[in-house]
N, C-alpha and C. Protein backbone atom coordinates (compact mmCIF):
# COMPACT_ATOMS: atom_id res chain seq x y z
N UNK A 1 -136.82 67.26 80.92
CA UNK A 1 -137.46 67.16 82.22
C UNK A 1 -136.84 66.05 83.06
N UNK A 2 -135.94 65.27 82.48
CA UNK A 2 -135.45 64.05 82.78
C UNK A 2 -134.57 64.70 83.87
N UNK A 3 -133.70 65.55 83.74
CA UNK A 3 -132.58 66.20 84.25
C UNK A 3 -133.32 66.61 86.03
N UNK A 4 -134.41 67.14 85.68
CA UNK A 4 -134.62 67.53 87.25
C UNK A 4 -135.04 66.39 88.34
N UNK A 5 -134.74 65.49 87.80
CA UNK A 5 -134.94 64.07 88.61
C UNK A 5 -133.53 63.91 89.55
N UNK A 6 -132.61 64.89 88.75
CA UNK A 6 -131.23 64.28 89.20
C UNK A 6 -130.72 66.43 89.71
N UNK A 7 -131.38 66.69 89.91
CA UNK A 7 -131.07 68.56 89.74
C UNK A 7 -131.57 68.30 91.23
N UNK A 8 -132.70 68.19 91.19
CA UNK A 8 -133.82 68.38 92.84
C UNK A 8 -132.80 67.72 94.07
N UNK A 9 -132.50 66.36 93.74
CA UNK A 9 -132.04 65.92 95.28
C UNK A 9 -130.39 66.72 95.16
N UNK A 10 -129.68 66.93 94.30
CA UNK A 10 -128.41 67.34 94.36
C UNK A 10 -128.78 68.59 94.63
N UNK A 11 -129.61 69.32 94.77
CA UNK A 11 -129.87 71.27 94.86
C UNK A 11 -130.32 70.58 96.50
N UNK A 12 -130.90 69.98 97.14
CA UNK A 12 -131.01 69.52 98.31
C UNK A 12 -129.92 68.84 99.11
N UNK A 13 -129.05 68.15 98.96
CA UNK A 13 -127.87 67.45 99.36
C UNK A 13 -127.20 68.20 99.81
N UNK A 14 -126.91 69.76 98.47
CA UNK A 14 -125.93 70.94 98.72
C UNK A 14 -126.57 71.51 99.86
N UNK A 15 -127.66 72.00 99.86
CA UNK A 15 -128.46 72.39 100.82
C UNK A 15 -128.17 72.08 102.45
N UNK A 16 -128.49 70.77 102.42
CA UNK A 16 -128.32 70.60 103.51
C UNK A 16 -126.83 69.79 103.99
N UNK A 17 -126.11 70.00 103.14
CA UNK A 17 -124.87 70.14 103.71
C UNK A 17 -124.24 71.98 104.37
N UNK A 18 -124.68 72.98 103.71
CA UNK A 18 -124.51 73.95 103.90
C UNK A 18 -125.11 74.45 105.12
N UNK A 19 -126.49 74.00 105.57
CA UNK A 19 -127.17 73.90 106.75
C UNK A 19 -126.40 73.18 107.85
N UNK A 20 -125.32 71.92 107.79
CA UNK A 20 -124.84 71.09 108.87
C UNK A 20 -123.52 72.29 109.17
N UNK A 21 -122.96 72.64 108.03
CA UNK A 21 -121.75 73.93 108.14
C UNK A 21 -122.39 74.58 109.02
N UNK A 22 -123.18 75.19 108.51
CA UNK A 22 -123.60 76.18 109.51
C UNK A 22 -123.93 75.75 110.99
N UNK A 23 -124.71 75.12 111.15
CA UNK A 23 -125.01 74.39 112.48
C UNK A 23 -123.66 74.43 113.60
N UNK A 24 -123.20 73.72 112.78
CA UNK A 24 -121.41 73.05 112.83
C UNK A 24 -120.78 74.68 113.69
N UNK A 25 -120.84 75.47 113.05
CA UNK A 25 -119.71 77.22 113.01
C UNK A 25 -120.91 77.57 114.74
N UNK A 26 -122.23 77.02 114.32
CA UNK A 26 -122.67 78.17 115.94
C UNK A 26 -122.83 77.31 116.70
N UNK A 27 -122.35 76.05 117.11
CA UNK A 27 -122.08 74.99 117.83
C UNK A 27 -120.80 75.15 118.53
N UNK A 28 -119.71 75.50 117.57
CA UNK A 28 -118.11 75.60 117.85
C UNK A 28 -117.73 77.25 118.10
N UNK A 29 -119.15 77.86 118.96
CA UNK A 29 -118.90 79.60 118.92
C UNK A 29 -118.20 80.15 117.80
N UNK A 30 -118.25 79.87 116.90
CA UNK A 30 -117.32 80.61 115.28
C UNK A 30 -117.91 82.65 115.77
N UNK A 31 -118.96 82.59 116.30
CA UNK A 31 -119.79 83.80 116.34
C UNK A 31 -119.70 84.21 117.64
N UNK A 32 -119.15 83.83 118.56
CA UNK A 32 -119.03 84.65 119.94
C UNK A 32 -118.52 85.93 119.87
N UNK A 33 -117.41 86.00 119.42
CA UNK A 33 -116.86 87.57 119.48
C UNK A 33 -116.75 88.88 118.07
N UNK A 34 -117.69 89.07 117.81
CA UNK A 34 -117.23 89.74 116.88
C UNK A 34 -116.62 91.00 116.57
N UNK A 35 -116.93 91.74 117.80
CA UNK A 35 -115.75 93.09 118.07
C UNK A 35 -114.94 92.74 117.83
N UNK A 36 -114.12 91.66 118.97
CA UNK A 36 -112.73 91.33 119.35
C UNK A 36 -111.78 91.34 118.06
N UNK A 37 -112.28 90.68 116.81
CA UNK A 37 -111.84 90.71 115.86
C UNK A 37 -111.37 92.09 114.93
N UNK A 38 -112.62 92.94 114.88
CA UNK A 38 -112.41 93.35 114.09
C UNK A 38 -111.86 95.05 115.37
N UNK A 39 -111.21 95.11 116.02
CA UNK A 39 -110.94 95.69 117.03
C UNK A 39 -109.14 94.94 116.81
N UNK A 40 -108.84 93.99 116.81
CA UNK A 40 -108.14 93.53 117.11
C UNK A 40 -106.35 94.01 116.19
N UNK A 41 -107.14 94.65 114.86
CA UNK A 41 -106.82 94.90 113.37
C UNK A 41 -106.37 96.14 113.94
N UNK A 42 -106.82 97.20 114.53
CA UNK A 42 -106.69 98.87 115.41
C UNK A 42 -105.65 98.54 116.00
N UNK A 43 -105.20 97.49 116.95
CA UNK A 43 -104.30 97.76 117.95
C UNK A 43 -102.69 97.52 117.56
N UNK A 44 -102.24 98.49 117.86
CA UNK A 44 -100.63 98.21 117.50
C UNK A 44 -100.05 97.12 118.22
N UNK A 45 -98.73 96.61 117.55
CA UNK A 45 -97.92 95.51 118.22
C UNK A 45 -96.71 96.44 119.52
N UNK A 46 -96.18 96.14 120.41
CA UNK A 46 -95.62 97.03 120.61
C UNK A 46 -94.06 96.12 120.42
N UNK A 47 -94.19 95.19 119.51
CA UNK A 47 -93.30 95.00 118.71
C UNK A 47 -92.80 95.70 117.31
N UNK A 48 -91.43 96.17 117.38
CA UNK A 48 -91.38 97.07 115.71
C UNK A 48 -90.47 96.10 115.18
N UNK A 49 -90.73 95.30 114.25
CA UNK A 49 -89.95 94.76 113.22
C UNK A 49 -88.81 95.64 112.57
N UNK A 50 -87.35 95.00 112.56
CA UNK A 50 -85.98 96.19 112.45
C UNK A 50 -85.36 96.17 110.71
């Protein structure tokens, strides 16, 4: 039982470091476009590598 003395704040620490990431990604628009991306993969180059 000793162990969850030292389990609890480190399962929290991770926590809320993963919460500031996140914060962090919809602060810096990480999520504005998400078509654009996956739209972006469809379109040809109208460059042809020789």
């Amino acid at each position: 039982m000793n162990i969850l003395i030292f389990l609890i704040p480190a399962a929290l620490c991770l926590g809320l470091i993963g919460l500031a990431g996140f914060i962090w990604s919809l602060k810096s628009k990480q999520y504005e476009d998400l078509e654009g991306s996956a739209l972006r993969i469809l379109w040809e180059d109208d460059k042809k590598s020789s």
